[in-house]
Protein backbone atom coordinates (compact mmCIF):
# COMPACT_ATOMS: atom_id res chain seq x y z
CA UNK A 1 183.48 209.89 78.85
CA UNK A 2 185.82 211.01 81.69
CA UNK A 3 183.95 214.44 81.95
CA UNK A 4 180.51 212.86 81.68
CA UNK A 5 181.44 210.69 84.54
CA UNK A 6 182.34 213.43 86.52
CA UNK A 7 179.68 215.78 85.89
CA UNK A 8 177.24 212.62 86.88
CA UNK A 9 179.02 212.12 90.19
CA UNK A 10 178.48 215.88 90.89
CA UNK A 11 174.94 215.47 90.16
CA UNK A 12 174.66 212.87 92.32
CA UNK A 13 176.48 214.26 95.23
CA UNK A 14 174.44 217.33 94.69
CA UNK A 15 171.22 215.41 94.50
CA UNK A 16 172.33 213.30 97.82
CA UNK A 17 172.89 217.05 99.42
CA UNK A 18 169.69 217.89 98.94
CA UNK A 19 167.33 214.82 100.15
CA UNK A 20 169.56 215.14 103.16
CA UNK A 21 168.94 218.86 103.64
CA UNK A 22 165.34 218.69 102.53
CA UNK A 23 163.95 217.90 105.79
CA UNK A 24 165.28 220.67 107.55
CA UNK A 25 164.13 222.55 105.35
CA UNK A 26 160.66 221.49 105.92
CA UNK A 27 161.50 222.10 109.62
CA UNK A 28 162.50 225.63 109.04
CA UNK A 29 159.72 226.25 106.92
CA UNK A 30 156.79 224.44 109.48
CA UNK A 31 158.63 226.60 112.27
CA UNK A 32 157.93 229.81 111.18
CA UNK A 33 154.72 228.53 109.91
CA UNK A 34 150.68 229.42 110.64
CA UNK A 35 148.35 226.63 109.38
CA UNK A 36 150.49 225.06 106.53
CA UNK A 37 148.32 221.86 105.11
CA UNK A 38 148.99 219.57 102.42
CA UNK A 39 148.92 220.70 99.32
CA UNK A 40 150.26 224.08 99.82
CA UNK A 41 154.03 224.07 98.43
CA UNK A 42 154.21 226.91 101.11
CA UNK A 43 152.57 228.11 103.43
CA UNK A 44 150.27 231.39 103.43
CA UNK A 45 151.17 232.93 106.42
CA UNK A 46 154.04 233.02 108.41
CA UNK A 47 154.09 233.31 112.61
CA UNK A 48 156.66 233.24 115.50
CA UNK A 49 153.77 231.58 117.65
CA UNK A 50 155.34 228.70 118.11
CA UNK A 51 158.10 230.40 119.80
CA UNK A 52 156.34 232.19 121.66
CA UNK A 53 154.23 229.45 122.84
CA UNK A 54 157.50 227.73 123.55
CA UNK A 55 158.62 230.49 125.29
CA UNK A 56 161.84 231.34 122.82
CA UNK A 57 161.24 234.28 122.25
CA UNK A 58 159.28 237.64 123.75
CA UNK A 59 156.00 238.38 122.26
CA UNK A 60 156.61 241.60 120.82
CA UNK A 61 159.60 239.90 118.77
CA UNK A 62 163.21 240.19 119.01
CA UNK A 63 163.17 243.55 119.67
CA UNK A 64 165.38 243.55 122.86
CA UNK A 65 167.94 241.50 123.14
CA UNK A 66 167.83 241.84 127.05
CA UNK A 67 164.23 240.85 127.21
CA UNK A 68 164.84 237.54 124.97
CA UNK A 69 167.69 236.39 127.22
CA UNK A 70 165.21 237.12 130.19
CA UNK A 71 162.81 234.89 128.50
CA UNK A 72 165.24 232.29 128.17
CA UNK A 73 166.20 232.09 131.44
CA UNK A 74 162.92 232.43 133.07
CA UNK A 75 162.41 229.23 130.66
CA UNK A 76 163.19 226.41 133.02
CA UNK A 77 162.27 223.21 130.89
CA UNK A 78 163.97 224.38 128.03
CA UNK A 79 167.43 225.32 129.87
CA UNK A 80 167.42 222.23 132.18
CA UNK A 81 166.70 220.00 128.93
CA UNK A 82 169.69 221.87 127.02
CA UNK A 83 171.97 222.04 129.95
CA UNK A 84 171.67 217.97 130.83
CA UNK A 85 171.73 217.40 127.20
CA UNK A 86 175.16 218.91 127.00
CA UNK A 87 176.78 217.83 130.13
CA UNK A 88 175.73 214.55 129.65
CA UNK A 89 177.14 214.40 126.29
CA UNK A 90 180.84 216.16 127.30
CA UNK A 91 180.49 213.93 130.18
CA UNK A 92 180.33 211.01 128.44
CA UNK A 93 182.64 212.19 125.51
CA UNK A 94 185.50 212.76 127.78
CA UNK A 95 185.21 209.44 129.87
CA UNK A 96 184.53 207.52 126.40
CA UNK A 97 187.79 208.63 124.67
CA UNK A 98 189.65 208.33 128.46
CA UNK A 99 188.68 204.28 128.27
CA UNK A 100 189.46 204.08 124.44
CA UNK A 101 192.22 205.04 124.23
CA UNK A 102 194.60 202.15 125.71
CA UNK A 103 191.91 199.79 124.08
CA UNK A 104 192.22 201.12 120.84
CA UNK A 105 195.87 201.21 120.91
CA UNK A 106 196.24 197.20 121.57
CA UNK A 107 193.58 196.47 119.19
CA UNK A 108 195.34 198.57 116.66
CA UNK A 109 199.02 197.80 117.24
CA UNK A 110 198.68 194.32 118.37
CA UNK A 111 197.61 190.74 116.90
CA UNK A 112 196.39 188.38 119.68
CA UNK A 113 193.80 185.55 120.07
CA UNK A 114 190.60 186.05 119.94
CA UNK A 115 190.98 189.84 118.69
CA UNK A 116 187.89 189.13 116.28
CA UNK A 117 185.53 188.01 118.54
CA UNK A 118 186.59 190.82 121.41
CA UNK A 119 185.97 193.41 118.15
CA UNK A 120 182.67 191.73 117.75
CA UNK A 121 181.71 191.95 121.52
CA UNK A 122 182.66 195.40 121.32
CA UNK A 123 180.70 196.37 118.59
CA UNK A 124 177.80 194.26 119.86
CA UNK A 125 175.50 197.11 121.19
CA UNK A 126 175.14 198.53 117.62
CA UNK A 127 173.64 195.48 116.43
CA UNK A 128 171.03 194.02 118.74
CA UNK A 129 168.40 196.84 119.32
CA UNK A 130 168.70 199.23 121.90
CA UNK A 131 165.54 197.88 123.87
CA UNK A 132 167.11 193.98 124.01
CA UNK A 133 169.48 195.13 126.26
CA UNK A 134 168.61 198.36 128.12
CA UNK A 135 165.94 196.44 129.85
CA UNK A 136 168.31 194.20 131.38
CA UNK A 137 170.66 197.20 132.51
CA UNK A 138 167.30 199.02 133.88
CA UNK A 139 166.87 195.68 136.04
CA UNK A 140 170.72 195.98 137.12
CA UNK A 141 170.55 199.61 137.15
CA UNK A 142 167.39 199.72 139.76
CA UNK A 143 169.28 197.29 142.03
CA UNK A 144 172.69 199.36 142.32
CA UNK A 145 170.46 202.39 142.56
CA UNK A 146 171.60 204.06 139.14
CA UNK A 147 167.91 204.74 137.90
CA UNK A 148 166.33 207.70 137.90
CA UNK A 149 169.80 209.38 138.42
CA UNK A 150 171.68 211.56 136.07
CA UNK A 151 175.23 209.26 136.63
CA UNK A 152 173.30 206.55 135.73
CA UNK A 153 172.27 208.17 132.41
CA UNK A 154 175.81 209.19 132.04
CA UNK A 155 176.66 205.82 132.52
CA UNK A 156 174.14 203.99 130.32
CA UNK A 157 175.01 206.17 127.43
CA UNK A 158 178.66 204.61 127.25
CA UNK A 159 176.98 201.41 125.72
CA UNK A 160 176.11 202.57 122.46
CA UNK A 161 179.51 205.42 122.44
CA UNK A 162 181.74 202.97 122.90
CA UNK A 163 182.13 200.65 119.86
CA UNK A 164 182.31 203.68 117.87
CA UNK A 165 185.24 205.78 119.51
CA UNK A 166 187.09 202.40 120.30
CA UNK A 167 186.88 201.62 116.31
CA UNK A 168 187.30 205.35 115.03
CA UNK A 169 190.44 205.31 117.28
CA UNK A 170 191.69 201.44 116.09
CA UNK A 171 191.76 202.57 112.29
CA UNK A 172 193.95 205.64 113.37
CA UNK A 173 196.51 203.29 115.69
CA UNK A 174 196.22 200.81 112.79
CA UNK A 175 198.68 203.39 111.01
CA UNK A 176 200.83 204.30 113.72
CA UNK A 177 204.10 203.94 113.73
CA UNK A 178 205.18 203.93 117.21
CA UNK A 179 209.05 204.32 116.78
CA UNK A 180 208.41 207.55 117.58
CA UNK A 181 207.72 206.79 120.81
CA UNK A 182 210.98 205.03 120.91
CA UNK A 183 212.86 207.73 119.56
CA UNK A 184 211.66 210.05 121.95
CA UNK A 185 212.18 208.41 125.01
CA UNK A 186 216.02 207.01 123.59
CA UNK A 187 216.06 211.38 123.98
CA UNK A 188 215.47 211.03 127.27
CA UNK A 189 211.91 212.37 127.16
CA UNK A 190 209.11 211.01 130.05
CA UNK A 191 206.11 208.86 129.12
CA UNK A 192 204.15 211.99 129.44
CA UNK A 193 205.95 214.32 127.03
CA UNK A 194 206.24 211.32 124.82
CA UNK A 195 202.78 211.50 124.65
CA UNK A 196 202.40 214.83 124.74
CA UNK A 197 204.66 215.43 121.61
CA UNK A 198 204.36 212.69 119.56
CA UNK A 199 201.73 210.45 120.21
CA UNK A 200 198.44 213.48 120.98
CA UNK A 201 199.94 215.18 117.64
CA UNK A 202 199.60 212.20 115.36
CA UNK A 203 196.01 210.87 116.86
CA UNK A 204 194.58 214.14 117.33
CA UNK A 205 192.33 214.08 114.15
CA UNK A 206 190.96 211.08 115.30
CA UNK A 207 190.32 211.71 118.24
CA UNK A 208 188.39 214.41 117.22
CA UNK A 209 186.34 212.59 114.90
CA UNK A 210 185.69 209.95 117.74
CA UNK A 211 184.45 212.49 120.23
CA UNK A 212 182.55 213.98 117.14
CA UNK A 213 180.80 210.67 117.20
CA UNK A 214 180.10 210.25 121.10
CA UNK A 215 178.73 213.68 121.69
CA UNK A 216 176.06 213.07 118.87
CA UNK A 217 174.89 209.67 119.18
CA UNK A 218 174.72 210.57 123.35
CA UNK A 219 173.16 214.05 122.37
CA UNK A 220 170.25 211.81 120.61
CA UNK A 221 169.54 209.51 122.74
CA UNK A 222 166.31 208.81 123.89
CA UNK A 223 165.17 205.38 124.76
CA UNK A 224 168.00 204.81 127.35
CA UNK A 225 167.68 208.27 128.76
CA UNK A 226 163.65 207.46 129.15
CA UNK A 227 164.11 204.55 130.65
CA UNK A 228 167.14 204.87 132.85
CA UNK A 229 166.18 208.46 133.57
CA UNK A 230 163.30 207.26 134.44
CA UNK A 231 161.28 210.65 133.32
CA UNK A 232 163.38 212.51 135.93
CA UNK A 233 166.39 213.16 134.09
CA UNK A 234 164.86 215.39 130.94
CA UNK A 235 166.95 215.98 127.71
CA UNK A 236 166.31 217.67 124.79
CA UNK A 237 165.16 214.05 122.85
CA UNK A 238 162.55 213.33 125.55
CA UNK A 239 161.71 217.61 125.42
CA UNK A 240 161.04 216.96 121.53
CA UNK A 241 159.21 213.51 121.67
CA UNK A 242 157.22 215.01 124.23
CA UNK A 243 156.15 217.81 122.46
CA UNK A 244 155.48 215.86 119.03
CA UNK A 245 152.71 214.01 120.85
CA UNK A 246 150.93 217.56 120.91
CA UNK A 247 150.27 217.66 117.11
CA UNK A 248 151.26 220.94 116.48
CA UNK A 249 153.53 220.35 113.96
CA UNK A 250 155.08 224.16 114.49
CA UNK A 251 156.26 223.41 118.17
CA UNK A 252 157.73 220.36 117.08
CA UNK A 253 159.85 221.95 114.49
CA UNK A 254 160.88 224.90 116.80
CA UNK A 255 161.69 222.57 119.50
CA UNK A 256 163.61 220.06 117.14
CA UNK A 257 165.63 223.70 115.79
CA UNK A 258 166.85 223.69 119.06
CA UNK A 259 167.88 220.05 119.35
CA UNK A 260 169.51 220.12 115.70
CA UNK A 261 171.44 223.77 116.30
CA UNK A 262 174.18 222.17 118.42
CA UNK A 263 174.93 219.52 116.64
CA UNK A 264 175.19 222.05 113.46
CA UNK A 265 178.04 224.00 115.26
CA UNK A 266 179.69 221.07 116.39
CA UNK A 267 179.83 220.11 113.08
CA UNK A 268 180.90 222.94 111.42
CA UNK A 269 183.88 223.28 113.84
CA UNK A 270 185.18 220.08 113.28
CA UNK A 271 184.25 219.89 109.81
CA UNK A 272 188.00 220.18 108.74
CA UNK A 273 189.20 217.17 110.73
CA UNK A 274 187.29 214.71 108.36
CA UNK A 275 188.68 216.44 104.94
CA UNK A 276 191.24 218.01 104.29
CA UNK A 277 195.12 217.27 105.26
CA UNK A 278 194.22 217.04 108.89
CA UNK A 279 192.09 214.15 108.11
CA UNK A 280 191.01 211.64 110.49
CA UNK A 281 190.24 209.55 107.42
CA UNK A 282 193.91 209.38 106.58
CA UNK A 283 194.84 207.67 109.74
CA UNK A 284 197.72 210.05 110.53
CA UNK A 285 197.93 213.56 111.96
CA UNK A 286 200.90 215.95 112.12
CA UNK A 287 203.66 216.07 113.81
């Protein structure tokens, strides 16, 4: 019964794998695709037009390498879109884990009144909908002179970051043991190296993890970037939705390959920080 169990879980995580694969697979597939229609299972004929049309790549191919990274430069919506979309999100990654830090620290290590309902605050923005209260910040936002600016897009993506690096990094100082702070300053080590040594070390997965989570949910973003931004700030959601309303599903796809590919490395690179013995999930790194 034991093995049966586990062979079904397998099957099921398999299974699980593949619905969430399937639809870039169907992106792949309509990217590289010429007139696919319902009910082909594939399509006829495959094309590179809608790179080309996009600009990606030359139209004899990738035949030179010098002439596609000519293209790409010479390819100004595409870069400026990419280029925001990644600033924005380091940006905001680096000034996110900056503020969470001392707040996840006293929400993890300390009991205090009224720490429920400050948790609940906090986590607030991920449960009313994004338009209840970005139309409020637009009004506050157009009076301090924040819309339409790329700081202010910086600044309105903290909102929805911020519950979920300030809770990733809670469950990690949940399990700290902070005696090793203690012990290293009784060894007559500075605040700094203290933190340096012991305290970076052990949090370090986490912290990982929760930067993992504020580059991605800022990286798609798009109804605070369209409305703060107010159309002048363009990132690679707004490039995508803008491009969907063409109907060719073959530029959408090749546009949303370039929105996804990011994220993919990201992911890949910081894969080992949520498995493994460096988990994040584990609450305690090494050191």
């Amino acid at each position: 019964m034991d093995t049966n169990l586990k062979k079904t879980n397998i099957y099921a995580i398999y299974l699980g794998a593949f619905i969430l694969i399937l639809p870039l697979i169907a992106f792949f597939i309509n990217a590289f695709s010429f007139r696919w229609f319902y009910p082909q299972l594939i399509p006829k004929e495959l094309s590179l037009q809608a790179w080309v049309r996009l600009k990606l790549i030359p139209k004899e191919g990738l035949r030179s390498l010098d002439g596609f990274i000519d293209l790409w430069l010479s390819n100004p919506v595409i870069i400026k879109a990419l280029v925001n979309s990644v600033t924005i999100g380091v940006i905001v990654t680096i000034v996110s884990i900056i503020i969470a830090l001392p707040a996840a620290r006293v929400l993890g290590l300390l009991n205090f009144r009224f720490k429920k309902l400050i948790i609940f605050i906090m986590i607030s923005p991920t449960i009313l909908p994004p338009i209840a209260f970005v139309l409020g910040l637009n009004i506050n936002f157009i009076s301090w002179g924040f819309s339409g600016s790329f700081w202010g897009v910086c600044l309105v993506h903290l909102v929805p970051i911020m519950p979920y690096v300030v809770l990733t990094m809670t469950g990690i100082f949940a399990n700290y043991n902070p005696d090793f702070e203690h012990q290293a300053r009784t060894l007559g080590a500075n605040k700094f190296r203290t933190f340096y040594l012991i305290t970076l070390p052990a949090i370090a997965p986490g912290m990982v993890v929760a930067a993992l989570f504020a580059f991605l949910v800022s990286w798609s973003q798009y109804l605070l970037t369209f409305l703060i931004g107010a159309g002048k700030i363009m990132t690679l959601p707004l490039l995508v939705f803008s491009t969907a309303s063409s109907g060719n599903p073959a530029l959408t796809a090749a546009i949303s390959i370039v929105f996804i590919f990011p994220a993919i490395v990201i992911l890949f690179f910081t894969s080992k920080f949520v498995s493994g013995d460096s988990s994040a999930t584990s609450g305690f790194g090494k050191l």
